[in-house]
Each structure stands twice: as C-alpha cells, then as structure tokens.
Protein backbone atom coordinates (compact mmCIF):
# COMPACT_ATOMS: atom_id res chain seq x y z
CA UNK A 1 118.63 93.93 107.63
CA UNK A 2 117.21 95.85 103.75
CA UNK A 3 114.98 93.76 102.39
CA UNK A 4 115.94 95.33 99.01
CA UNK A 5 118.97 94.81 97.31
CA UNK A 6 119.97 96.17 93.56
CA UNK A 7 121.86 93.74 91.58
CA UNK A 8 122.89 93.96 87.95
CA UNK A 9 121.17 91.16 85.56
CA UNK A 10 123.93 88.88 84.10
CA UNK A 11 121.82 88.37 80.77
CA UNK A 12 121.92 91.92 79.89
CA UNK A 13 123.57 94.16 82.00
CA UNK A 14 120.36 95.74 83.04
CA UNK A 15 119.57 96.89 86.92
CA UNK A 16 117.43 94.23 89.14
CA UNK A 17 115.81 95.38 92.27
CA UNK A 18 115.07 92.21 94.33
CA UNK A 19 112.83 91.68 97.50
CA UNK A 20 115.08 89.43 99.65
CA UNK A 21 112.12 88.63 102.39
CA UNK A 22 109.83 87.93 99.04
CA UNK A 23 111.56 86.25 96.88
CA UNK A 24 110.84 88.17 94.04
CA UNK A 25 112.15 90.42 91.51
CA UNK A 26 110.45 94.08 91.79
CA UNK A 27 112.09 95.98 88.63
CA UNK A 28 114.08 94.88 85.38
CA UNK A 29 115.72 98.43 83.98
CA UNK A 30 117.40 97.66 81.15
CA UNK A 31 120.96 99.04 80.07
CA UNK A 32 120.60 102.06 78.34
CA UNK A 33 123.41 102.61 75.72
CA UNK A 34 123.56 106.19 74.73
CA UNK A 35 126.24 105.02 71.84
CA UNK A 36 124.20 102.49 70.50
CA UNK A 37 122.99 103.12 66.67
CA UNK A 38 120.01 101.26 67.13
CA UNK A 39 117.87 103.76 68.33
CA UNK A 40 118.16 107.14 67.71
CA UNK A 41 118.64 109.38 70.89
CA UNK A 42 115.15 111.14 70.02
CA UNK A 43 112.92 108.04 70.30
CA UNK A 44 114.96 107.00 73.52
CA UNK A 45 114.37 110.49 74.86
CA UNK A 46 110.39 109.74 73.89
CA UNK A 47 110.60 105.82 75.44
CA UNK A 48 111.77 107.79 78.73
CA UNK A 49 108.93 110.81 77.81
CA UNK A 50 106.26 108.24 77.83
CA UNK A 51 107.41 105.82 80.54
CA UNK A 52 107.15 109.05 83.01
CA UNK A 53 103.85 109.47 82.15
CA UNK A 54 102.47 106.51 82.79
CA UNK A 55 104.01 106.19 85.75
CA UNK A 56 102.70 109.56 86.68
CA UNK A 57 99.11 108.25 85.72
CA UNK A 58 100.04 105.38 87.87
CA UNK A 59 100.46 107.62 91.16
CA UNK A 60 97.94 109.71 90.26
CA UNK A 61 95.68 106.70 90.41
CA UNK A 62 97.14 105.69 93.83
CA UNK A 63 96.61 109.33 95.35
CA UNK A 64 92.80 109.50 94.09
CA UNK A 65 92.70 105.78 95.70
CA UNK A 66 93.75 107.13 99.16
CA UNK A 67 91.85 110.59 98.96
CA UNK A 68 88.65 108.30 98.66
CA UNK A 69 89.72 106.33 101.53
CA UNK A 70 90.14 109.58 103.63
CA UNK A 71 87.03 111.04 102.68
CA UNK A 72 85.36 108.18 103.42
CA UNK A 73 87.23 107.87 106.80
CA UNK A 74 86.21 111.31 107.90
CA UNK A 75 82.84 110.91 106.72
CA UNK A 76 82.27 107.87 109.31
CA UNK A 77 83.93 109.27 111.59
CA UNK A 78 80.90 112.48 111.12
CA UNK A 79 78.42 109.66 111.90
CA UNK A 80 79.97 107.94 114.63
CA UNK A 81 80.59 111.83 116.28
CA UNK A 82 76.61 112.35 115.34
CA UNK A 83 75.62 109.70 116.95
CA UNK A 84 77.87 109.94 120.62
CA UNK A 85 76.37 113.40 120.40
CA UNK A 86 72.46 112.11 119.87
CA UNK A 87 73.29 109.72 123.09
CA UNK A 88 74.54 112.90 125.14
CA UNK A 89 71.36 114.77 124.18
CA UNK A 90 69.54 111.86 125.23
CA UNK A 91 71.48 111.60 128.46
CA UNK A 92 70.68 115.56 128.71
CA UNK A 93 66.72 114.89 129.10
CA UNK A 94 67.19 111.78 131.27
CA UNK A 95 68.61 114.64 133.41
CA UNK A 96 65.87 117.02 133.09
CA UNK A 97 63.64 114.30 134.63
CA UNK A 98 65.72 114.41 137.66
CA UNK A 99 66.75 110.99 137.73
CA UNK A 100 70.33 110.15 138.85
CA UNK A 101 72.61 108.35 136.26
CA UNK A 102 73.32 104.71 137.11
CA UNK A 103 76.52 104.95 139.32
CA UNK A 104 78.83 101.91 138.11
CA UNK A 105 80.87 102.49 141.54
CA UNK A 106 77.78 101.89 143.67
CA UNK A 107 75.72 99.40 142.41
C-alpha cells in the first residue's frame, strides 16, 4: 500500500502531499495562476528562480552531511583494518617462538 498520496487542498486549490502511515501533511504547493494580474509573470518566474535555489542549497547540505558520514565510515574502518593487522603481526612472532596456536577443536 503508498504511503503517499497527492490530494488537492479544498481552501485553495493548491497540491497536498500527505503521509498516510504519518499522519501528516509533507508539502502545500500552491495554485499557480499564470492569468492572474496580481503578479507579474517576471517576479513569479524569480519566486520559482529563488525557491530552486534554496532547495538546491538544501541538498547540497544533505550531500556534504553524508560525504562526512562516509569519510568518517572509511576512516574507522582504516583503524579497525590497522588494528586486525597489528594482532596478525603479533600472532606472526608468537609463531616465530615455535609455540602452537591454541587449537579450539582440541582443548
């Protein structure tokens, strides 16, 4: 079953997008009447202009967000490799001493 439905708002004719499983209302877009001699075309055309961009700033934001948490992934993931790697070297010279490694089916 979509969780997300689009409905159209009965106040003004303007697009809803509603989470079903939340409850709640994710986007209002209003109507946008081309016709309309309130606004001329040019400062509608600059309402979208700007809109975009902050949106854009908005995902940029997110991206830089989950670069970080990549970087930092891979960089623990460096130290956790570093230090199974010490532990072989270590098991290495318990080798060179010529004792046997503890064998779990055995003891």
């Amino acid at each position: 079953m979509r969780s997300i439905i689009n409905v159209t708002c009965p106040e003004c004719g303007g697009a809803l997008e509603i989470d079903v499983s939340r409850q709640k209302v994710l986007s209002h877009r209003k109507k946008i009447d081309l016709d309309s001699p309130e606004k001329d075309k040019a400062e509608m055309f600059d309402d979208v202009v700007a809109r975009v961009k902050a949106k854009q700033g908005e995902r940029e934001d997110l991206f830089d967000i989950a670069k970080k948490s990549v970087e930092d992934s891979e960089k623990r993931m460096d130290e956790l490799f570093g230090e199974v790697q010490k532990k072989i070297d270590d098991a290495k010279n318990v080798d060179d001493l010529g004792e046997d490694p503890r064998n779990p089916f055995w003891d």
